[in-house]
PDB file of N, CA and C in Angstrom:
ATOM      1  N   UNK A   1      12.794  27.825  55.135  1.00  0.00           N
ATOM      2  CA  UNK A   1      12.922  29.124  55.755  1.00  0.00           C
ATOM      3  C   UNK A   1      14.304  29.680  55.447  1.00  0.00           C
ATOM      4  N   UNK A   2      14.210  30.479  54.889  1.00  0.00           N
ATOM      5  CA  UNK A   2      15.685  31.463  54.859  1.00  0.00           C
ATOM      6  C   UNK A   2      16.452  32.293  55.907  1.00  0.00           C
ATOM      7  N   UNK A   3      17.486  31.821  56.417  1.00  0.00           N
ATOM      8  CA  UNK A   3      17.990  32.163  57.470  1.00  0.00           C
ATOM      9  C   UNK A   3      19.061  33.119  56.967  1.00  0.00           C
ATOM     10  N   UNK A   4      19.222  34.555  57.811  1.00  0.00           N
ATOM     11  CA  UNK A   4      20.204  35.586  57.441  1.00  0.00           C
ATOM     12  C   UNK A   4      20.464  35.809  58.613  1.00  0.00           C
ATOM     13  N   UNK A   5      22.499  35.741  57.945  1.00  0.00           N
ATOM     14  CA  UNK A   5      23.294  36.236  59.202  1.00  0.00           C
ATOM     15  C   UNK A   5      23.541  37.661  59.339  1.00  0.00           C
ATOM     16  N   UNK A   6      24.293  37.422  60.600  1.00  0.00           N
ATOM     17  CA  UNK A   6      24.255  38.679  61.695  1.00  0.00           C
ATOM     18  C   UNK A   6      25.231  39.813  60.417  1.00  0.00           C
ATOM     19  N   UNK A   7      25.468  39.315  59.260  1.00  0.00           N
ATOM     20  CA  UNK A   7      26.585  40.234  58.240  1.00  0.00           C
ATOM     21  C   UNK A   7      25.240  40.597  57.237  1.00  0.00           C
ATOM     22  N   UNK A   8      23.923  40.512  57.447  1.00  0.00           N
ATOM     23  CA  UNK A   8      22.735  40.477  56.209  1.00  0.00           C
ATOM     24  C   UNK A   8      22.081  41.793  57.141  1.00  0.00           C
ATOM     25  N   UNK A   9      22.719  43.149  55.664  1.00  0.00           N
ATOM     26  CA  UNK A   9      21.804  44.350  55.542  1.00  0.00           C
ATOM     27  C   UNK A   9      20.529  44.597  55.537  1.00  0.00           C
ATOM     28  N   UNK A  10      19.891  45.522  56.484  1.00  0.00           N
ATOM     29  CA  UNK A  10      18.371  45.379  56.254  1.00  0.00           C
ATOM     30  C   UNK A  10      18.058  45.608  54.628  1.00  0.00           C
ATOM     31  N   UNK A  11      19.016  46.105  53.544  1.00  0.00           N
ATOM     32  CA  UNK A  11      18.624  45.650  52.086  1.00  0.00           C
ATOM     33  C   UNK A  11      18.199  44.522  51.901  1.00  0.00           C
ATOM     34  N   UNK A  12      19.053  43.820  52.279  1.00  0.00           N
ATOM     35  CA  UNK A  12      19.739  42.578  51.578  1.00  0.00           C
ATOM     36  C   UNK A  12      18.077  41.361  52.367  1.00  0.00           C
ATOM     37  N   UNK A  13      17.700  41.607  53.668  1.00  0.00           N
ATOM     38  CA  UNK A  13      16.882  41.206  53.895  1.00  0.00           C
ATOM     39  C   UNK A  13      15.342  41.592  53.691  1.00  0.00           C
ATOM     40  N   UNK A  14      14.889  42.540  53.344  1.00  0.00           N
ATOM     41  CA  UNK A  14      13.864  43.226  52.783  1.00  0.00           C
ATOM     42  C   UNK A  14      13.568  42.813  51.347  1.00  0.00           C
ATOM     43  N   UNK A  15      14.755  42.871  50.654  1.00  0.00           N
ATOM     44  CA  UNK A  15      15.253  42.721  49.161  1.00  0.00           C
ATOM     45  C   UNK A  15      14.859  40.969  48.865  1.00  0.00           C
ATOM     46  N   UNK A  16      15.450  39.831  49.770  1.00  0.00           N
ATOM     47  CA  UNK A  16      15.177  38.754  49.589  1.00  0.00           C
ATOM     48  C   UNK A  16      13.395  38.568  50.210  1.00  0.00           C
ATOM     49  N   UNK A  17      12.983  38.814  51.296  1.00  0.00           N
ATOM     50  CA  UNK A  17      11.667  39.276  51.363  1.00  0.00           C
ATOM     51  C   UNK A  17      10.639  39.390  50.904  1.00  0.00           C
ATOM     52  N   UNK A  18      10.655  40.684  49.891  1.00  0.00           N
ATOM     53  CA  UNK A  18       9.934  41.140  48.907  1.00  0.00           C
ATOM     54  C   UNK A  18       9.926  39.960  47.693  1.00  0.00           C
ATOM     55  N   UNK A  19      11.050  39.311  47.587  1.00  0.00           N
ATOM     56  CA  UNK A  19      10.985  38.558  46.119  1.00  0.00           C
ATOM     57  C   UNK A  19      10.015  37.412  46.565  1.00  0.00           C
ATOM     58  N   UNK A  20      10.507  36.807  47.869  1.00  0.00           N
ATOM     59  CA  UNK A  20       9.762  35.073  48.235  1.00  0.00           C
ATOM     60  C   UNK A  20       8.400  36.113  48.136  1.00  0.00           C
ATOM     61  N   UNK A  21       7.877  36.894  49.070  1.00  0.00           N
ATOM     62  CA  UNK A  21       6.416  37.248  48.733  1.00  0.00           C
ATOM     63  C   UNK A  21       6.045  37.676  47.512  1.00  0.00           C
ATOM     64  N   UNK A  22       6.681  38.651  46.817  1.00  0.00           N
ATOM     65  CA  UNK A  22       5.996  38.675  45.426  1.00  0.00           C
ATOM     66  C   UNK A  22       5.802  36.894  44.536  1.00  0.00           C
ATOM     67  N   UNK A  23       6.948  36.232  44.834  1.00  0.00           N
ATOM     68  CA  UNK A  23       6.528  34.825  44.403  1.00  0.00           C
ATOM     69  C   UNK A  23       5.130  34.435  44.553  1.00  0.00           C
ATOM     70  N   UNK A  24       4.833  34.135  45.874  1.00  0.00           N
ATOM     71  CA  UNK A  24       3.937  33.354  46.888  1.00  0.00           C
ATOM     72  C   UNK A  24       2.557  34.238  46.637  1.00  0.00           C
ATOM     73  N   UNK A  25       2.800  35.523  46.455  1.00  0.00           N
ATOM     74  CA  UNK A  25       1.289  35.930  45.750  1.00  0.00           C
ATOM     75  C   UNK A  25       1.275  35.948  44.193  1.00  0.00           C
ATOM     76  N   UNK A  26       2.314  35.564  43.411  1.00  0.00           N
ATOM     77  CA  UNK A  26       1.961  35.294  42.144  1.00  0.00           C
ATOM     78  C   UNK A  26       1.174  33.944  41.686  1.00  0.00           C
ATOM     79  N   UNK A  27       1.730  32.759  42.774  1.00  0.00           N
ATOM     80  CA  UNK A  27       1.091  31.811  42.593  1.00  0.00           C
ATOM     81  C   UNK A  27      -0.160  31.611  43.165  1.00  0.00           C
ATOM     82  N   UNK A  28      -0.651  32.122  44.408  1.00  0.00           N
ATOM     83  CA  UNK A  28      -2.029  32.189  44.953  1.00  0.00           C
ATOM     84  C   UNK A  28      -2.836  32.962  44.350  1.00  0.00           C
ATOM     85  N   UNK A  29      -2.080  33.717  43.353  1.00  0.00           N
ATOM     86  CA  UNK A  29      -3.598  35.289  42.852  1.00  0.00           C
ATOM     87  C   UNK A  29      -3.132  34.955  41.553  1.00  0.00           C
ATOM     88  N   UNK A  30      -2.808  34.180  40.982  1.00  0.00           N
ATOM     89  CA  UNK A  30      -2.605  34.010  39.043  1.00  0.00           C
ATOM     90  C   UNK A  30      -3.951  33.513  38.906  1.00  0.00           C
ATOM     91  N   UNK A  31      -4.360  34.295  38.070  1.00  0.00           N
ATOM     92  CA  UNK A  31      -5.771  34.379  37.791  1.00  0.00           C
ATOM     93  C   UNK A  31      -7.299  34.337  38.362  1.00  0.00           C
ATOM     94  N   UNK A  32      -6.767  35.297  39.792  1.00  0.00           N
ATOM     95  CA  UNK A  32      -8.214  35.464  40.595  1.00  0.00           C
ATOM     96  C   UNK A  32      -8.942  36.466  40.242  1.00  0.00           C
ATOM     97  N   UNK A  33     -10.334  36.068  40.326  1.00  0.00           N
ATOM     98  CA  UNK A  33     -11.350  37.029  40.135  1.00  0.00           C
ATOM     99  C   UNK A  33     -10.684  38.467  40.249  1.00  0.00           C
ATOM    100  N   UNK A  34     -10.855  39.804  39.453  1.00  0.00           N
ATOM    101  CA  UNK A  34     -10.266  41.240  39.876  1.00  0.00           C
ATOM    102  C   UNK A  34     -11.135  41.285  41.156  1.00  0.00           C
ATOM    103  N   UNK A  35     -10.120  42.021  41.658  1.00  0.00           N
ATOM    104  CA  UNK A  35     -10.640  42.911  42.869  1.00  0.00           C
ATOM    105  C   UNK A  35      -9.533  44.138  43.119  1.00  0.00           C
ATOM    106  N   UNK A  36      -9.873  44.973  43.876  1.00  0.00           N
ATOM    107  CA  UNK A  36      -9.145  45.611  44.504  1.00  0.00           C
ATOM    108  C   UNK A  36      -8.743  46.079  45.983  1.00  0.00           C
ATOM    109  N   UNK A  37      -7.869  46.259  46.809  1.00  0.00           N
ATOM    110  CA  UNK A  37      -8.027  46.207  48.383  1.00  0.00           C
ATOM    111  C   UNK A  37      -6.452  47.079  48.362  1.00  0.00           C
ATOM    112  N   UNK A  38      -6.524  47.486  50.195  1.00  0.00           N
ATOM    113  CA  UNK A  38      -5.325  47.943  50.314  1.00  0.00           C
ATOM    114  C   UNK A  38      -5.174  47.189  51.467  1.00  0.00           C
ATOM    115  N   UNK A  39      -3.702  46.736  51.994  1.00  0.00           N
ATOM    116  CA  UNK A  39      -3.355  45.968  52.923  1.00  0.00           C
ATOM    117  C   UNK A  39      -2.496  46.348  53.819  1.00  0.00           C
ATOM    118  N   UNK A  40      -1.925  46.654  54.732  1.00  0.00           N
ATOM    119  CA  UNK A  40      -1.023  47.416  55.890  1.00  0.00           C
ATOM    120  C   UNK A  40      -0.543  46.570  57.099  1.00  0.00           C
ATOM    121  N   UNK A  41       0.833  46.660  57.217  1.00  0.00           N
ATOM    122  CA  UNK A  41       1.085  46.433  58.203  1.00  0.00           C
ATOM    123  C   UNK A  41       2.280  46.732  58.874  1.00  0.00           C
ATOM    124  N   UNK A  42       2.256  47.300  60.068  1.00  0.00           N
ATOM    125  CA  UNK A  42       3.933  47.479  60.583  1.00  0.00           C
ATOM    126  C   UNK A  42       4.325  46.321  61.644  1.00  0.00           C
ATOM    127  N   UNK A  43       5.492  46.491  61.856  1.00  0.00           N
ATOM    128  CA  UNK A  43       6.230  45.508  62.175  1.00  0.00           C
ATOM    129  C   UNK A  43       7.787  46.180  62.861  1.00  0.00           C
ATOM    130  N   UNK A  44       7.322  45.927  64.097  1.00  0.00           N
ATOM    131  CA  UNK A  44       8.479  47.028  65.199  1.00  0.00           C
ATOM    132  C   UNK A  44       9.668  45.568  65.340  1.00  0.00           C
ATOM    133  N   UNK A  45      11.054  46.042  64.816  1.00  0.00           N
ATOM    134  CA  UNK A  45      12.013  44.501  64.663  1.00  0.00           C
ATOM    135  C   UNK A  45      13.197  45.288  65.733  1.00  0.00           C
ATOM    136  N   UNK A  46      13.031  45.867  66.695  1.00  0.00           N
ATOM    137  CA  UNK A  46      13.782  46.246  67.639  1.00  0.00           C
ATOM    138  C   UNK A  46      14.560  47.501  66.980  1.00  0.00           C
ATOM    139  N   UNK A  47      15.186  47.385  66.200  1.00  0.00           N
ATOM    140  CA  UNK A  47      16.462  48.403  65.740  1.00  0.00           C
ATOM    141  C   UNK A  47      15.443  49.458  64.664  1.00  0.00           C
ATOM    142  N   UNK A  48      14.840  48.170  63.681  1.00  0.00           N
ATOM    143  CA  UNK A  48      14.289  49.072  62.923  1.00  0.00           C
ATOM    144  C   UNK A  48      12.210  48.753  63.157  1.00  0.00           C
ATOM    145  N   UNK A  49      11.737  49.424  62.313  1.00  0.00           N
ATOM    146  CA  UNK A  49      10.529  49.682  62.130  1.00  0.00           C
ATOM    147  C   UNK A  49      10.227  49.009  60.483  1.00  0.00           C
ATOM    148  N   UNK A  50       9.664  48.516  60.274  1.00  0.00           N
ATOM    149  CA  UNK A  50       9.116  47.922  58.850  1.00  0.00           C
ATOM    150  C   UNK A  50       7.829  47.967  58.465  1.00  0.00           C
ATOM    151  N   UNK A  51       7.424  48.990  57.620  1.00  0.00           N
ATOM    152  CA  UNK A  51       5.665  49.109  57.382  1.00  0.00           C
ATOM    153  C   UNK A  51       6.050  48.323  55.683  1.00  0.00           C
ATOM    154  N   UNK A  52       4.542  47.566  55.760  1.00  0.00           N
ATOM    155  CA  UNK A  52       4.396  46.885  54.431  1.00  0.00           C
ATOM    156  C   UNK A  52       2.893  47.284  54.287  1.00  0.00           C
ATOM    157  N   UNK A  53       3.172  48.060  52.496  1.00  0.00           N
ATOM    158  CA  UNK A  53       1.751  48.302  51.567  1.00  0.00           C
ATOM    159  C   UNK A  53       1.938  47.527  50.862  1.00  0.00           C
ATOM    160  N   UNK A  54       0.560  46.534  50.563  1.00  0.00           N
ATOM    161  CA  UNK A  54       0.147  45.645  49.200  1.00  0.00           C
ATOM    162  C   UNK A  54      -0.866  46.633  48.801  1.00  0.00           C
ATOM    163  N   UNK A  55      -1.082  46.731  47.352  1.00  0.00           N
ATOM    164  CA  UNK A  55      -1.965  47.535  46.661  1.00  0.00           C
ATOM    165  C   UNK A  55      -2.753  46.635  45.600  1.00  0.00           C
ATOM    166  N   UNK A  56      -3.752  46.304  45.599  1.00  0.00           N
ATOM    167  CA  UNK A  56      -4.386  45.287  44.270  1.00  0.00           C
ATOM    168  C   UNK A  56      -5.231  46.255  43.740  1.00  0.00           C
ATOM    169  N   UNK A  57      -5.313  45.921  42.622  1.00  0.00           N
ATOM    170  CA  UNK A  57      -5.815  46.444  41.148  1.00  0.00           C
ATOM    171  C   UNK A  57      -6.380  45.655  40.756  1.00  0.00           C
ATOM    172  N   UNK A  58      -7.313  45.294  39.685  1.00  0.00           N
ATOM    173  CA  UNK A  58      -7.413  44.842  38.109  1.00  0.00           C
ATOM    174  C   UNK A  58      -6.628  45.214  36.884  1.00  0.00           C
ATOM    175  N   UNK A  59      -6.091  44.496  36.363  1.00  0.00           N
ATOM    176  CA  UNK A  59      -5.171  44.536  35.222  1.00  0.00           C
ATOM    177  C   UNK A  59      -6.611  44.952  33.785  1.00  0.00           C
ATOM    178  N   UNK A  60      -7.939  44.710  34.416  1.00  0.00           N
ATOM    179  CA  UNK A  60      -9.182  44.440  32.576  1.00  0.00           C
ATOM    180  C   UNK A  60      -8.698  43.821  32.233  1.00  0.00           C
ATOM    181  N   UNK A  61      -7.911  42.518  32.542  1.00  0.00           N
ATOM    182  CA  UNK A  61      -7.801  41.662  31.687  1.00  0.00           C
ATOM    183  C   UNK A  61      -8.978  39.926  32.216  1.00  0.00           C
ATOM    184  N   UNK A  62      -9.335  39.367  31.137  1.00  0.00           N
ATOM    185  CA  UNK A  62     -10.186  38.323  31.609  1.00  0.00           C
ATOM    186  C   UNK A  62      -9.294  37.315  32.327  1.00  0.00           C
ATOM    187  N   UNK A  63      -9.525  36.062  32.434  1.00  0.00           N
ATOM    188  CA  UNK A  63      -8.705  34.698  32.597  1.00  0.00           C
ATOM    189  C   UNK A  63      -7.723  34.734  31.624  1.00  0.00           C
ATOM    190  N   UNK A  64      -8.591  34.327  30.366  1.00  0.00           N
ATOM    191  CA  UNK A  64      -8.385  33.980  28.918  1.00  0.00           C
ATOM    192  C   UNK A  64      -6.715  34.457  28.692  1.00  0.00           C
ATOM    193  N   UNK A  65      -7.239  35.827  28.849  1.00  0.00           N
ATOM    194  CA  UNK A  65      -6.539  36.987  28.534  1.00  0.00           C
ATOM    195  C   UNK A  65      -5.120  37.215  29.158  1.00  0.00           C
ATOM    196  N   UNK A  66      -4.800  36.798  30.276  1.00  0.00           N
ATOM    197  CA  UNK A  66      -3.875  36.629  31.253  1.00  0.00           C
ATOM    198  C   UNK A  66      -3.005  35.555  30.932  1.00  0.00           C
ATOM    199  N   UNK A  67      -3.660  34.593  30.565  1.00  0.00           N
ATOM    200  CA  UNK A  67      -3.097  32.770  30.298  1.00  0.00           C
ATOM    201  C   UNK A  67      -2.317  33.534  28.713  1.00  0.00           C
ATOM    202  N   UNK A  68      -3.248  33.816  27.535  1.00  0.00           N
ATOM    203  CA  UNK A  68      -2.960  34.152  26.438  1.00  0.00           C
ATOM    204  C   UNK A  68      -1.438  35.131  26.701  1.00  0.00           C
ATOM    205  N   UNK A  69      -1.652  35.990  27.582  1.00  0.00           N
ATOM    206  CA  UNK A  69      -0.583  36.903  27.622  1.00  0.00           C
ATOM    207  C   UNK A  69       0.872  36.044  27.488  1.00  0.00           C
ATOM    208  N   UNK A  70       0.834  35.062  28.676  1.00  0.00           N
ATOM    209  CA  UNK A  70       1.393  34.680  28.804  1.00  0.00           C
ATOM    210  C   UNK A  70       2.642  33.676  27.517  1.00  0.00           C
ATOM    211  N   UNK A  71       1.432  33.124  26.859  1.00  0.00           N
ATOM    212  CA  UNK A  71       1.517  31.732  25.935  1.00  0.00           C
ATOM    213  C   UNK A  71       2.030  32.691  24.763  1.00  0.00           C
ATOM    214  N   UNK A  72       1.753  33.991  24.648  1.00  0.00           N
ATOM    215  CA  UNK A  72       1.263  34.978  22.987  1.00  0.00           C
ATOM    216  C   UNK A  72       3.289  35.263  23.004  1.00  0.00           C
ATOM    217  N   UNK A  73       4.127  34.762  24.658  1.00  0.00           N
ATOM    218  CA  UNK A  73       4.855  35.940  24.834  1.00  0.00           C
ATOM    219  C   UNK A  73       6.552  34.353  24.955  1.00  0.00           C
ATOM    220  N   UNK A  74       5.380  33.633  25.309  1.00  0.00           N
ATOM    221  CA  UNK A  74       6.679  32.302  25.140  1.00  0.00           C
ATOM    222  C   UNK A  74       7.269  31.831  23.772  1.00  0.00           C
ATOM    223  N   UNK A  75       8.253  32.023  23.872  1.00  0.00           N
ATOM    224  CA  UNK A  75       9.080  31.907  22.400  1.00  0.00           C
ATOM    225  C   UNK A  75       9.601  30.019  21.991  1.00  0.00           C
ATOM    226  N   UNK A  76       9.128  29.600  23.319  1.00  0.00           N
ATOM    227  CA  UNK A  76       8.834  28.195  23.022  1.00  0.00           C
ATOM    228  C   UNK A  76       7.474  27.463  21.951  1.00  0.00           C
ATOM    229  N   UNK A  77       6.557  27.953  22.235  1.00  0.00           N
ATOM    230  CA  UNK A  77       5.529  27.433  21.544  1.00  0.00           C
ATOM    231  C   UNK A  77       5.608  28.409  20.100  1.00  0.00           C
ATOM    232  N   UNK A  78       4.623  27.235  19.500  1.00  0.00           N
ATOM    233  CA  UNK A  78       4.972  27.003  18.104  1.00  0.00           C
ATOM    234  C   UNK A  78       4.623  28.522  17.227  1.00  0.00           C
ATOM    235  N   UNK A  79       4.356  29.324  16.466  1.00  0.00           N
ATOM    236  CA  UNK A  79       3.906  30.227  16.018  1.00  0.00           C
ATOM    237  C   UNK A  79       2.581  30.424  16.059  1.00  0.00           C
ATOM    238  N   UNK A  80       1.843  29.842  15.301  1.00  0.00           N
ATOM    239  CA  UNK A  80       0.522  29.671  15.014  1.00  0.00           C
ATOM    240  C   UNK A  80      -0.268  29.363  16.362  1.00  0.00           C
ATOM    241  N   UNK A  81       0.341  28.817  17.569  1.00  0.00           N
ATOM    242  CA  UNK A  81      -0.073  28.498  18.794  1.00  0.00           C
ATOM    243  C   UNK A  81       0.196  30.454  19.305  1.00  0.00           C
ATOM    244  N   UNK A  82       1.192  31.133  18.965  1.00  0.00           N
ATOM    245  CA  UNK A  82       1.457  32.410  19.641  1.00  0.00           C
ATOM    246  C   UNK A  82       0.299  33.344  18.952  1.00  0.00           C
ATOM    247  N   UNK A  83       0.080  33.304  17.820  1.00  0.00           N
ATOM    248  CA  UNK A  83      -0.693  34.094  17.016  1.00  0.00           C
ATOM    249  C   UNK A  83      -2.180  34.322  17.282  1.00  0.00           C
ATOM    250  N   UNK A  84      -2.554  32.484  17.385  1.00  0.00           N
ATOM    251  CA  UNK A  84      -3.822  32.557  18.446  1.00  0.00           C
ATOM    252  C   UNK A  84      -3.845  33.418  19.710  1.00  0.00           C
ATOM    253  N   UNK A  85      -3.156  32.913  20.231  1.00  0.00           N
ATOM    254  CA  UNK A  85      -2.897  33.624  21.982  1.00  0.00           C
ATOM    255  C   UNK A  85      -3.101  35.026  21.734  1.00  0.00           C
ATOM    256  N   UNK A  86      -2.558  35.938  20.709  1.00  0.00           N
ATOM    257  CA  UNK A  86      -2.416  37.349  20.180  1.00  0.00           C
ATOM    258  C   UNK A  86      -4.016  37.698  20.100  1.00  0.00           C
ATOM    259  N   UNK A  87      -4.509  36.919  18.829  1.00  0.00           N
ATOM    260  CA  UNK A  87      -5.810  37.100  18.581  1.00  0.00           C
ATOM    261  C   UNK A  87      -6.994  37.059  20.114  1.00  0.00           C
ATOM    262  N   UNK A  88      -6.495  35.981  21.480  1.00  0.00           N
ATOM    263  CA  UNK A  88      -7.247  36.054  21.925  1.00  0.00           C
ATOM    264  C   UNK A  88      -7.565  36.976  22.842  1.00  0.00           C
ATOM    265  N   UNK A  89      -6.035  37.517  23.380  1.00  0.00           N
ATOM    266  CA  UNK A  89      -5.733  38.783  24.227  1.00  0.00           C
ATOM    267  C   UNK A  89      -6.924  40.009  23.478  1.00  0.00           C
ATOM    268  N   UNK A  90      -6.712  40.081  21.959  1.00  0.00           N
ATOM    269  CA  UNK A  90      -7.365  40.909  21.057  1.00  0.00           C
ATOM    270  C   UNK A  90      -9.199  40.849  21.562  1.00  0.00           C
ATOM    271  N   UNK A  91      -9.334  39.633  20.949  1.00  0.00           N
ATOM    272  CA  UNK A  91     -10.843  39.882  21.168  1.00  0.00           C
ATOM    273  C   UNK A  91     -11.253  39.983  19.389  1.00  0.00           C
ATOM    274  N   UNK A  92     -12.402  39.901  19.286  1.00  0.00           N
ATOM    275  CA  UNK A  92     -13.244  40.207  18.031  1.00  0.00           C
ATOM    276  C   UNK A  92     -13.334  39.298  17.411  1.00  0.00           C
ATOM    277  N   UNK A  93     -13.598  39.038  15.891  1.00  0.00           N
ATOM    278  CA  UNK A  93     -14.000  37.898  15.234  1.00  0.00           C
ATOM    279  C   UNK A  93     -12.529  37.349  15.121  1.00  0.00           C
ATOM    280  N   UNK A  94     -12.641  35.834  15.077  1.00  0.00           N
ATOM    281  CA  UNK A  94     -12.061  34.796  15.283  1.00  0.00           C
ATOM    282  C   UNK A  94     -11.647  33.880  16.590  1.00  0.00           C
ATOM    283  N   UNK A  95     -12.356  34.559  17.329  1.00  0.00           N
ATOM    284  CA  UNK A  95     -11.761  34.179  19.250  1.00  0.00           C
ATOM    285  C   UNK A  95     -12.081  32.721  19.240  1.00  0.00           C
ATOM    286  N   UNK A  96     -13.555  32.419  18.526  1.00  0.00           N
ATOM    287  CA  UNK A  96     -13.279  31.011  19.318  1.00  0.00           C
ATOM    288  C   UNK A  96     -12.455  29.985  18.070  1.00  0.00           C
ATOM    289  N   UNK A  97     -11.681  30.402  17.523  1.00  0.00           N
ATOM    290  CA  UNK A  97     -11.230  29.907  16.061  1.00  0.00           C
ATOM    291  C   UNK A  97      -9.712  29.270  17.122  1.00  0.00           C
ATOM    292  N   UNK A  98      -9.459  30.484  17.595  1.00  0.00           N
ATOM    293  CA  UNK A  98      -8.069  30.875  18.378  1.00  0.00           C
ATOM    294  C   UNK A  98      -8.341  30.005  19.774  1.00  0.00           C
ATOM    295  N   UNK A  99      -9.265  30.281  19.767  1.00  0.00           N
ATOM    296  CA  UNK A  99      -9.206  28.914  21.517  1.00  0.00           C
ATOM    297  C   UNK A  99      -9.035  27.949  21.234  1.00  0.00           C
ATOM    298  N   UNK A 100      -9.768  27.372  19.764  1.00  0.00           N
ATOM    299  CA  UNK A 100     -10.001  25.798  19.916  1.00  0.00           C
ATOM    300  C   UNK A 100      -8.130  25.563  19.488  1.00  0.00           C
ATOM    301  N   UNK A 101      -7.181  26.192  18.753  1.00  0.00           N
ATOM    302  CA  UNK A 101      -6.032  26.084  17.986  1.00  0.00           C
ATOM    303  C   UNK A 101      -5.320  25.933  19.911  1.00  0.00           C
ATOM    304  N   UNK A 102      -5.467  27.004  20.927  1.00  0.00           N
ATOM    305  CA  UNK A 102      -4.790  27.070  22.089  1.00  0.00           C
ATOM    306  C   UNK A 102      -5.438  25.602  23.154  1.00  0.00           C
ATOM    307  N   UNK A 103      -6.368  25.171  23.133  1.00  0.00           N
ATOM    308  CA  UNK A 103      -6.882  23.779  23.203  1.00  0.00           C
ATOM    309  C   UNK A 103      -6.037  22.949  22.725  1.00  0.00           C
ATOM    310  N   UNK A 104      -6.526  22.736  21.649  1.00  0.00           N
ATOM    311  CA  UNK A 104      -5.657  21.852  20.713  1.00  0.00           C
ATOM    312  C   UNK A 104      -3.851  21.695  21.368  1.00  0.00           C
ATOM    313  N   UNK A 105      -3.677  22.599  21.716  1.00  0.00           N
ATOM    314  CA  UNK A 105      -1.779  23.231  21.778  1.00  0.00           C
ATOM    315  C   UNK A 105      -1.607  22.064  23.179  1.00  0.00           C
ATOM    316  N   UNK A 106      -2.509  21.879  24.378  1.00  0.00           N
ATOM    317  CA  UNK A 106      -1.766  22.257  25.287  1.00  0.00           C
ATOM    318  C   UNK A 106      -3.337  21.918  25.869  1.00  0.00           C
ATOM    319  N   UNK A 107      -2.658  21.837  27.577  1.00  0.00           N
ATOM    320  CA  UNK A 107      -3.933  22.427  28.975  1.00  0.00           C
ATOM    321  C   UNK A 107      -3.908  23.835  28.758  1.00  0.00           C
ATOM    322  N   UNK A 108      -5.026  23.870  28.779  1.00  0.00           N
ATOM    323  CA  UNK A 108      -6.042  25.349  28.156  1.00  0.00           C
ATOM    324  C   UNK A 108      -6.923  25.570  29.509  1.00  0.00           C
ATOM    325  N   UNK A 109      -6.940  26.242  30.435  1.00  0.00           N
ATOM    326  CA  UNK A 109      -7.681  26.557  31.476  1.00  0.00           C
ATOM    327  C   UNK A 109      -8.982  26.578  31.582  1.00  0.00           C
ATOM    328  N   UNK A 110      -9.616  27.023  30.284  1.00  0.00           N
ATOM    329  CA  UNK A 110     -10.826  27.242  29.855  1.00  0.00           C
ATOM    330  C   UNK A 110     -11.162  26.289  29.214  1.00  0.00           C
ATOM    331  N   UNK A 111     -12.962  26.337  29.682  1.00  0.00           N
ATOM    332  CA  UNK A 111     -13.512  25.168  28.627  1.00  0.00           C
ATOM    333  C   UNK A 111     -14.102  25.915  27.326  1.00  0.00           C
TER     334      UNK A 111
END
């Protein structure tokens, strides 16, 4: 738990806030089914008032496609491992050429 003293701006606490939650839903929603929803809530903190909007979307992107983004964009893995990833974000002839090479690489999410 992150504790802020009595010298911590409602920036400075909103600001650290926002980051642990954008974390904590990157790791619970990396790669969930799309959906979309709106979420609300206020929150009366004596001095001030705090309303929070979450907004979800779909990115159109598949699983595949999300993981690939990712792998197409790491400058760690090897070339030919990035190129696949490119091709698979892409789509069209060669996809499953490019999975079995991102298989091959690594844990591959997909079977």
């Amino acid at each position: 738990m992150t504790v802020f003293s009595t010298e911590s701006t409602v920036r400075d606490v909103v600001d650290a806030t926002m980051d642990m939650s954008a974390g904590h839903l990157l790791e619970q929603l990396d790669c969930a089914a799309p959906t979309s929803g709106q979420w609300e809530r206020a929150l009366d903190c004596g001095t001030v008032r705090v309303r929070i909007r979450v907004e979800v979307e779909p990115t159109g992107l598949t699983a595949d496609q999300a993981v690939a983004a990712v792998i197409a964009e790491d400058e760690n893995e090897a070339p030919e491992v990035r190129a696949a990833a490119r091709l698979l974000m892409a789509g069209g002839p060669g996809v499953e050429a490019a999975r079995a090479v991102l298989v091959g690489s690594g844990p591959w999410p997909s079977p």
